[in-house]
Protein backbone atom coordinates (compact mmCIF):
# COMPACT_ATOMS: atom_id res chain seq x y z
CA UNK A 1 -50.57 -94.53 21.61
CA UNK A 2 -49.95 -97.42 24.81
CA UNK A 3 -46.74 -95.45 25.23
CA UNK A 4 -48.78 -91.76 25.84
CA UNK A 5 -50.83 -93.31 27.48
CA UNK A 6 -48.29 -94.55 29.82
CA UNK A 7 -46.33 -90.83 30.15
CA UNK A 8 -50.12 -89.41 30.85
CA UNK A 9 -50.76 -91.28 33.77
CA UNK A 10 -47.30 -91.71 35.04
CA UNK A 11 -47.30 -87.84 35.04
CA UNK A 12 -50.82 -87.77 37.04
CA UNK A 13 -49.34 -89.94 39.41
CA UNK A 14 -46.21 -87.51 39.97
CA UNK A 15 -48.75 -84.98 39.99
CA UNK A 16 -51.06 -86.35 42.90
CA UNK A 17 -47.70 -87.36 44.39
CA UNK A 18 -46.61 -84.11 44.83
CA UNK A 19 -49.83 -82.20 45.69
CA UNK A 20 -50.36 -84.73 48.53
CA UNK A 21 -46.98 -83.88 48.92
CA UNK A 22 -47.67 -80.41 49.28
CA UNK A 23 -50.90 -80.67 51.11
CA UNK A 24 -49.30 -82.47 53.93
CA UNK A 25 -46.63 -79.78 54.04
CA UNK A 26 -48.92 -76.93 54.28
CA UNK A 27 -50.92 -79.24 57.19
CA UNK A 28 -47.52 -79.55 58.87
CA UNK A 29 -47.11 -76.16 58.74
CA UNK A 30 -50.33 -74.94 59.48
CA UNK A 31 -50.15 -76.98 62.62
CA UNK A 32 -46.28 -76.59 63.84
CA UNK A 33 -45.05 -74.33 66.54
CA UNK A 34 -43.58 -71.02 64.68
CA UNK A 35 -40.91 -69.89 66.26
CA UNK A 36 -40.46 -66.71 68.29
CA UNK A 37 -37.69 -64.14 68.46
CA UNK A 38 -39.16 -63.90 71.93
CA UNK A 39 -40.76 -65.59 74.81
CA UNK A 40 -43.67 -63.57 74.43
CA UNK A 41 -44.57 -61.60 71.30
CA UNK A 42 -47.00 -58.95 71.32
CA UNK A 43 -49.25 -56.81 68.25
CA UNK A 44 -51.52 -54.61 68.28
CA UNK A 45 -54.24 -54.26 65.52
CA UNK A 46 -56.23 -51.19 64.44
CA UNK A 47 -59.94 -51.55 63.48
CA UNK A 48 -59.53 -51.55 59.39
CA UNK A 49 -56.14 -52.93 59.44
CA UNK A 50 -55.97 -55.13 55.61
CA UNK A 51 -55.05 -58.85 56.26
CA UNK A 52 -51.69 -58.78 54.51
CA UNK A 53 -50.72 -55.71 56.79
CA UNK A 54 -51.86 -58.19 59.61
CA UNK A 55 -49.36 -60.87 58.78
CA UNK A 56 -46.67 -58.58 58.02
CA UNK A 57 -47.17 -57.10 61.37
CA UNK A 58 -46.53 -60.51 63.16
CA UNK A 59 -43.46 -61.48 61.32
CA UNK A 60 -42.25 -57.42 62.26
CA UNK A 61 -43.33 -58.13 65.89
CA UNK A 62 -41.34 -61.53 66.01
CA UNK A 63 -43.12 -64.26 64.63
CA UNK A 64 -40.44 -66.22 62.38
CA UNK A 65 -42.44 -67.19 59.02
CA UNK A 66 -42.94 -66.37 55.87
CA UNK A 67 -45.38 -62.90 55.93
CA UNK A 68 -46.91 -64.48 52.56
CA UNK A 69 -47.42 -67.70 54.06
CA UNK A 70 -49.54 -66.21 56.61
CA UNK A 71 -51.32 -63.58 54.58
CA UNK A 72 -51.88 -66.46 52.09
CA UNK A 73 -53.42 -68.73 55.32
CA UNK A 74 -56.02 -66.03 56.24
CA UNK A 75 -57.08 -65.64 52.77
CA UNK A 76 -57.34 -69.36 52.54
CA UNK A 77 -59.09 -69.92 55.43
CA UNK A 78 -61.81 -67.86 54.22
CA UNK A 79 -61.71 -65.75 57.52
CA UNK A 80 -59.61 -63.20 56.96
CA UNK A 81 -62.38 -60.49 56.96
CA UNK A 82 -63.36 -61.71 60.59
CA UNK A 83 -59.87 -60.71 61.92
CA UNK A 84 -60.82 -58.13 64.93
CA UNK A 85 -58.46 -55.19 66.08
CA UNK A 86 -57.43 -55.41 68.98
CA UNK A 87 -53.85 -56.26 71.08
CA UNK A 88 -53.04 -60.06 71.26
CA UNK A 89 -49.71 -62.07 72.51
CA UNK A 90 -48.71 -65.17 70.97
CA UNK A 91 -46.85 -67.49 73.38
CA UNK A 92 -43.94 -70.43 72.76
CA UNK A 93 -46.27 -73.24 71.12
CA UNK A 94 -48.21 -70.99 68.53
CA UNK A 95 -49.60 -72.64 65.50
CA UNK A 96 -50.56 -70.42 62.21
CA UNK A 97 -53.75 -72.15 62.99
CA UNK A 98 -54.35 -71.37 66.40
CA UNK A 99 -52.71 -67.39 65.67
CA UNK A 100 -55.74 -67.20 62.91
CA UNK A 101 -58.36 -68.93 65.63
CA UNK A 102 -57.12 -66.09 68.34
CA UNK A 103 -57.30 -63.02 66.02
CA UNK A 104 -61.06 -64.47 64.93
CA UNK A 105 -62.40 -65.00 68.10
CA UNK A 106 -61.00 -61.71 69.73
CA UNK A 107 -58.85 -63.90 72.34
CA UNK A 108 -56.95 -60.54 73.32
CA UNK A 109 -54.13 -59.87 75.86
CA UNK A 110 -56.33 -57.19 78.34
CA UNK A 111 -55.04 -55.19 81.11
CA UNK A 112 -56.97 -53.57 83.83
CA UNK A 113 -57.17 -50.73 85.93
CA UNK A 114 -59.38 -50.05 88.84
CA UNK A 115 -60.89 -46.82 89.96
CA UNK A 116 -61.86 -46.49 93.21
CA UNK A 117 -65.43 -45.67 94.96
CA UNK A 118 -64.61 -42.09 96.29
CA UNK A 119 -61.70 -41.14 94.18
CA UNK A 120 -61.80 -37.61 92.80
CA UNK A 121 -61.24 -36.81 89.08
CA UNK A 122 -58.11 -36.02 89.83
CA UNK A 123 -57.17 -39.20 91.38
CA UNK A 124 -58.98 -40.90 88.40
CA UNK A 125 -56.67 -39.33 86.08
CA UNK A 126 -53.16 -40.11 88.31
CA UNK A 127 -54.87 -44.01 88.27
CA UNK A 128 -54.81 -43.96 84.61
CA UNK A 129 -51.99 -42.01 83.96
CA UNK A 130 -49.98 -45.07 85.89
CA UNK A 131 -51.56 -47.74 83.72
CA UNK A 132 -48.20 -49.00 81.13
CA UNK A 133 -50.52 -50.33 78.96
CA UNK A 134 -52.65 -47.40 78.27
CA UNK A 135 -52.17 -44.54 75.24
CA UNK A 136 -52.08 -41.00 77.68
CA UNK A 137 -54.57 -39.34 74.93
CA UNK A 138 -55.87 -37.16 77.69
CA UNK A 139 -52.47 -36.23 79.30
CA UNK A 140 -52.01 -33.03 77.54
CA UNK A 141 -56.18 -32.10 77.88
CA UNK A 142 -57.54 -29.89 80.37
CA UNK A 143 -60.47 -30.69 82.19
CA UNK A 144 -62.77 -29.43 80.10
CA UNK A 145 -61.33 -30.44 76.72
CA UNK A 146 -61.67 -34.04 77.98
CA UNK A 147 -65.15 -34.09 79.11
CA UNK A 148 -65.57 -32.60 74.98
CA UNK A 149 -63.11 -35.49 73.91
CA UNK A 150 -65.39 -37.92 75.52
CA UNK A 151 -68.42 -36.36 74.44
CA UNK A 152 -69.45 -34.50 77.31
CA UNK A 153 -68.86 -31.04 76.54
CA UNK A 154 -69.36 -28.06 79.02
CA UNK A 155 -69.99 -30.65 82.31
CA UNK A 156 -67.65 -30.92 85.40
CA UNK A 157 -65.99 -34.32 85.21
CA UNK A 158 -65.88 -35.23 88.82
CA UNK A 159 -68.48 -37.64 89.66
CA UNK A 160 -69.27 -38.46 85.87
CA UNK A 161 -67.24 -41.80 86.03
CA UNK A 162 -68.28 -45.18 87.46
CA UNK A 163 -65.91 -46.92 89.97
CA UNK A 164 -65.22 -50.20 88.73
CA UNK A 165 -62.32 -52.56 87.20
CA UNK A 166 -62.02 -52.11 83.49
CA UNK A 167 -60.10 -54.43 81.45
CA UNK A 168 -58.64 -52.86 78.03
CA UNK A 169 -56.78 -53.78 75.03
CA UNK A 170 -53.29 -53.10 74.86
CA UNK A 171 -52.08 -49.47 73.87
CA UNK A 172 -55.53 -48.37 73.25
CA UNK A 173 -55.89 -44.26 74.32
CA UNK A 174 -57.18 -43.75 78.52
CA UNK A 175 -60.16 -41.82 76.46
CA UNK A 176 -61.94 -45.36 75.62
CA UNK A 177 -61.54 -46.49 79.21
CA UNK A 178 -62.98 -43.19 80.50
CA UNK A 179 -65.59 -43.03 77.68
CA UNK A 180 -67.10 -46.33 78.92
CA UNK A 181 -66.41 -45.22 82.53
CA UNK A 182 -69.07 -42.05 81.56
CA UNK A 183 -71.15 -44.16 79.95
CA UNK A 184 -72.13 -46.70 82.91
CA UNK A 185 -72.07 -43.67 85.62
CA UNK A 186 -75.01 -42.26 82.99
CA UNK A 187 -76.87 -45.86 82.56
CA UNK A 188 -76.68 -46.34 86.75
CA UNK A 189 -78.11 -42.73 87.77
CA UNK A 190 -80.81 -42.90 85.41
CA UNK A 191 -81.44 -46.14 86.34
CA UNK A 192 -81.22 -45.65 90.36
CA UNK A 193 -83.20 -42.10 89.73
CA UNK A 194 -85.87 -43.72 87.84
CA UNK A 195 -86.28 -45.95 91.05
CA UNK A 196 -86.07 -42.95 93.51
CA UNK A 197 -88.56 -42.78 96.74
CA UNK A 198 -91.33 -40.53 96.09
CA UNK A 199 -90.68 -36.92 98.11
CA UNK A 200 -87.62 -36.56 98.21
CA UNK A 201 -86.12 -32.86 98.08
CA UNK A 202 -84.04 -33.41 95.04
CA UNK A 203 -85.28 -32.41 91.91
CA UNK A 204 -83.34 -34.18 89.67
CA UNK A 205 -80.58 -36.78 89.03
CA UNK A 206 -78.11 -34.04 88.80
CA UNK A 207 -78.46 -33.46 92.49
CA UNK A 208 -78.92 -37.41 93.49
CA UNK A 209 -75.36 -37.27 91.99
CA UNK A 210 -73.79 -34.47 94.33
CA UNK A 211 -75.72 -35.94 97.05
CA UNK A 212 -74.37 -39.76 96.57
CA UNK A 213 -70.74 -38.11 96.12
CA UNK A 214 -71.14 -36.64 99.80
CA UNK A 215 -72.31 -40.38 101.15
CA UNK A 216 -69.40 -42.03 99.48
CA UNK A 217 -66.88 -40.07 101.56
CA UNK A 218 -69.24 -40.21 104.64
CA UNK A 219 -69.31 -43.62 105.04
CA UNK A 220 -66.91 -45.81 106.85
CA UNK A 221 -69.63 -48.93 107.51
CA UNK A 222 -71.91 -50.10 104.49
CA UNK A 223 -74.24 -50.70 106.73
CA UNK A 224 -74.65 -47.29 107.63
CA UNK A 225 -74.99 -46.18 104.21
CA UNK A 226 -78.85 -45.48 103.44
CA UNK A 227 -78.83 -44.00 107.54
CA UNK A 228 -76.11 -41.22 106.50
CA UNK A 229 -78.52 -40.59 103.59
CA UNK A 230 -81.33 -40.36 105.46
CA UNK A 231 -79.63 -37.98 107.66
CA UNK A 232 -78.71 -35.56 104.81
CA UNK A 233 -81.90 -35.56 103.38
CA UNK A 234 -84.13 -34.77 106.47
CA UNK A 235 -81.48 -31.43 106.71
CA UNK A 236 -82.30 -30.92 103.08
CA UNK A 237 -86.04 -31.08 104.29
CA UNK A 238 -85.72 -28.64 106.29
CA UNK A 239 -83.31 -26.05 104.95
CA UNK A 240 -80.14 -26.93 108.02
CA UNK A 241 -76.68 -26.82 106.27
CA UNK A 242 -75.44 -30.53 105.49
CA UNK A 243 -71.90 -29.25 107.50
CA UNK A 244 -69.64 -32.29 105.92
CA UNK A 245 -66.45 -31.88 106.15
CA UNK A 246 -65.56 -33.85 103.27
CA UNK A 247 -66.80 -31.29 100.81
CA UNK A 248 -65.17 -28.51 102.66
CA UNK A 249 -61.83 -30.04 102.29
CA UNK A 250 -62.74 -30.46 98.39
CA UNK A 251 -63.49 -26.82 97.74
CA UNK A 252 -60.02 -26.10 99.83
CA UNK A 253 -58.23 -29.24 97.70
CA UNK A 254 -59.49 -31.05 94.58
CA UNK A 255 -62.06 -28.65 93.17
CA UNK A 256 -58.63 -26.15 92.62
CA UNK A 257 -56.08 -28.99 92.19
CA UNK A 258 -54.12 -28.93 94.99
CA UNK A 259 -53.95 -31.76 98.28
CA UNK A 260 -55.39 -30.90 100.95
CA UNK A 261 -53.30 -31.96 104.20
CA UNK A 262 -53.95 -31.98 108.14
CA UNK A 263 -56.85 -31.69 109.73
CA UNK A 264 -59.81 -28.91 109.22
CA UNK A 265 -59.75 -25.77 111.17
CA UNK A 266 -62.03 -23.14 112.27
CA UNK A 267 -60.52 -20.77 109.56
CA UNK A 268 -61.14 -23.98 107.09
CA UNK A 269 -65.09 -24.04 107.89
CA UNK A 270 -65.28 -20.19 107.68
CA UNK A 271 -63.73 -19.92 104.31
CA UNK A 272 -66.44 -19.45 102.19
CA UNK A 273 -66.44 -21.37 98.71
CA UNK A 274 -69.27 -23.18 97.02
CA UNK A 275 -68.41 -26.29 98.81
CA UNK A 276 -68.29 -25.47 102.09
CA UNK A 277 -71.52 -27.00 103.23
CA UNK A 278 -71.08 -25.05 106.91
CA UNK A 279 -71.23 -21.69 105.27
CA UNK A 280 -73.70 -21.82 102.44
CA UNK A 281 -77.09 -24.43 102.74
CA UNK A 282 -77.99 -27.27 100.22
CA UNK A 283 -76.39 -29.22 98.07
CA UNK A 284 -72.72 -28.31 96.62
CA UNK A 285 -72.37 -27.06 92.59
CA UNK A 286 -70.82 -30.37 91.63
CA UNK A 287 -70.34 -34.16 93.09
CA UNK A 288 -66.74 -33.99 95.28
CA UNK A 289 -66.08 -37.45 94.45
CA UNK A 290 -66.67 -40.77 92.01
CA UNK A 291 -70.04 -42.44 93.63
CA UNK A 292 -70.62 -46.64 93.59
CA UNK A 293 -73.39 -47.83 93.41
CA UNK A 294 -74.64 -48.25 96.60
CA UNK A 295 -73.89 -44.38 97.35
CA UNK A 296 -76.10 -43.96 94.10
CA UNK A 297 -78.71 -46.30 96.03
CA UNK A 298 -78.84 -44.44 99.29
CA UNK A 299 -79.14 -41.36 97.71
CA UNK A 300 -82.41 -41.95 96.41
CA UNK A 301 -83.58 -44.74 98.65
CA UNK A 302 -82.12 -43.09 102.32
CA UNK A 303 -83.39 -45.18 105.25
CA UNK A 304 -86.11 -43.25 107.21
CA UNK A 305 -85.00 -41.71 110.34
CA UNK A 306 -85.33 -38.61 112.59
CA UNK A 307 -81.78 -38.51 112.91
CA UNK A 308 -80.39 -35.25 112.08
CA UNK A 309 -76.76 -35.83 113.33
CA UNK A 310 -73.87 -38.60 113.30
CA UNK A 311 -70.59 -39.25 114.53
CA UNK A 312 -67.74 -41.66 113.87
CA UNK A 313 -67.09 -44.29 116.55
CA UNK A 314 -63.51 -44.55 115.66
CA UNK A 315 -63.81 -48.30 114.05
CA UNK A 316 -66.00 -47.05 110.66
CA UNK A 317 -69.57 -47.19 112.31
CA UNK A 318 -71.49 -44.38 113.27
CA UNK A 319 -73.74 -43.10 115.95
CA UNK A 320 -76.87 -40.97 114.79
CA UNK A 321 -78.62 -39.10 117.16
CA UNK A 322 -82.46 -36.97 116.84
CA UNK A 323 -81.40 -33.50 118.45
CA UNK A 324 -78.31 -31.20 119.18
CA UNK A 325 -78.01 -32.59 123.19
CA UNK A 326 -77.93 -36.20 122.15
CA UNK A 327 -75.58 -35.77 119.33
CA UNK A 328 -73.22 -33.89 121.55
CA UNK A 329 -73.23 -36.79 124.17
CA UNK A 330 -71.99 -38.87 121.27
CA UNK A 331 -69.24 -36.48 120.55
CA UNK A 332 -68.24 -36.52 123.98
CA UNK A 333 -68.25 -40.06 124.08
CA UNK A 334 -66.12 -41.25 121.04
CA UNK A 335 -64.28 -38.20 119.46
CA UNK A 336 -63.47 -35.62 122.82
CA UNK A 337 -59.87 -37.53 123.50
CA UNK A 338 -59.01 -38.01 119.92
CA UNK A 339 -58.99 -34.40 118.24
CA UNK A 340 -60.14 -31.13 119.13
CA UNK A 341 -63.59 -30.33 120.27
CA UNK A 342 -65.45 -30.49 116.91
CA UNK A 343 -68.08 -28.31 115.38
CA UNK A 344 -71.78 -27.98 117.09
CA UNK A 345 -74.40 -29.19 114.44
CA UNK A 346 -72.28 -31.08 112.14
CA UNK A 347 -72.01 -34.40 110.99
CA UNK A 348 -68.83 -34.29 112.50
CA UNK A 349 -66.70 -37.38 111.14
């Protein structure tokens, strides 16, 4: 019976022996450095993606361990379920610990891309097309197929996408960037046009668009901003053509997808299309360009002035005159000896 007794307990103490054997092997490992067929190794996860596919993904992408010591970690941990999608790279010095922590917590590897204030569409797209880290999903869409993509269906894109700096995921499609592009141009017009200055002549956010589109390319000087839109909304007042060149040289360029180059010409401002602002009054059919902010600002909240003309200094200011005589003084002054003698009544830029 002694001698049982003895085997017993000598094989619980072989047993305890090696689990804390064991257990400080799986800490070791847990908390070791797995090595890296590269200096920088890079996955990308889909939403829905099951754990085990997870860790077999790593060890195909160039993490050296076992793909069953890893799926059995996450399973383990008990956070396997919290695993997010999204693109992550592991560097030299990566634990199956700290891998787990980063997939948990959504610690991705995020590119950017910036689109400019007054970009058109068209630029927006090259931008985006240039990103490496971005899926072309819209290369092989037209215009309007992307705007239905996106959720937009039967709108013009240009003007529908906020300028900013949008960080993204690695080799997700260019339609989430633009998606979230569309849906903060939305949030800030309806948010500037519930703000708007009571009488103005626009009669809806629609045409606060088009008109903040115009002030983006019109303005060389932020501080000049809400004066330029005061300017084109006392012509809107009274019924005088806006005459910017900018959307002239969109109906001759962008709005048909080709570049526009050189410098307008009388035959330019007397070929009628819905954007030239010279030959037909109000506002044009669609924005010209992507509006900030601040464009979105002025459009509704224009400074008031009497001005009814400006004219480009030369160093991105402006000088606004009340009446035809003044303005041409102006013109006189800064623009004679640097191009021909521009147009009577414009905003000449």
């Amino acid at each position: 019976m002694k001698a049982w007794r003895t085997v017993f307990l000598s094989l619980l103490i072989v047993l305890a022996a090696g689990t804390a054997v064991c257990a400080a092997a799986v800490w070791w490992w847990l908390n070791h450095p797995m090595p890296l067929i590269a200096a920088g190794v890079e996955l990308s996860i889909e939403s829905g993606t099951a754990p085990r596919e997870v860790a077999a993904g790593w060890v195909r992408a160039g993490v050296r361990a076992p793909p069953w010591a890893l799926y059995q970690w996450f399973r383990w941990s008990g956070q396997a379920r919290r695993i997010r999608a999204g693109s992550y790279a592991l560097e030299p010095g990566t634990t199956p610990r700290t891998l787990l922590a980063k997939m948990v917590q959504g610690d991705e590897a995020l590119e950017r891309v910036r689109l400019i204030e007054g970009w058109t569409f068209r630029q927006f797209r090259a931008e985006l097309a240039r990103a490496p880290q971005l899926k072309p999903a819209s290369a092989a869409l037209s215009d309007d197929q992307l705007m239905a993509a996106i959720g937009q269906p039967g709108l013009a894109p240009e003007g529908r996408f906020f300028p900013d700096t949008y960080l993204f995921s690695r080799g997700v499609s260019d339609l989430t960037v633009l998606k979230r592009a569309a849906m903060l141009q939305r949030q800030r017009l309806e948010s500037v046009w519930a703000a708007r200055a009571a009488g103005l002549p626009l009669q809806s956010a629609e045409q606060a668009l088009v008109l903040a589109s115009i002030i983006e390319k019109e303005t060389g000087l932020a501080a000049d901003r809400r004066k330029i839109a005061g300017v084109f909304i006392n012509r809107l007042r009274i019924g005088m053509p806006l005459q910017t060149d900018p959307s002239v040289i969109y109906g001759l360029s962008d709005a048909v997808g080709l570049a526009f180059g050189g410098k307008l010409r009388k035959r330019d401002l007397q070929a009628d299309t819905p954007f030239n602002t010279y030959t037909r009054a109000g506002l044009p059919p669609t924005p010209i360009a992507m509006p900030g902010l601040a464009s979105l600002r002025a459009a509704v909240q224009p400074e008031a002035t009497r001005a009814l003309y400006f004219v480009a200094r030369g160093d991105g200011s402006s000088v606004f005159s009340d009446d035809l005589a003044a303005h041409n003084r102006a013109v006189n002054q800064f623009q004679r000896a640097q191009r021909p003698p521009p147009k009577l009544g414009g905003t000449t830029r």
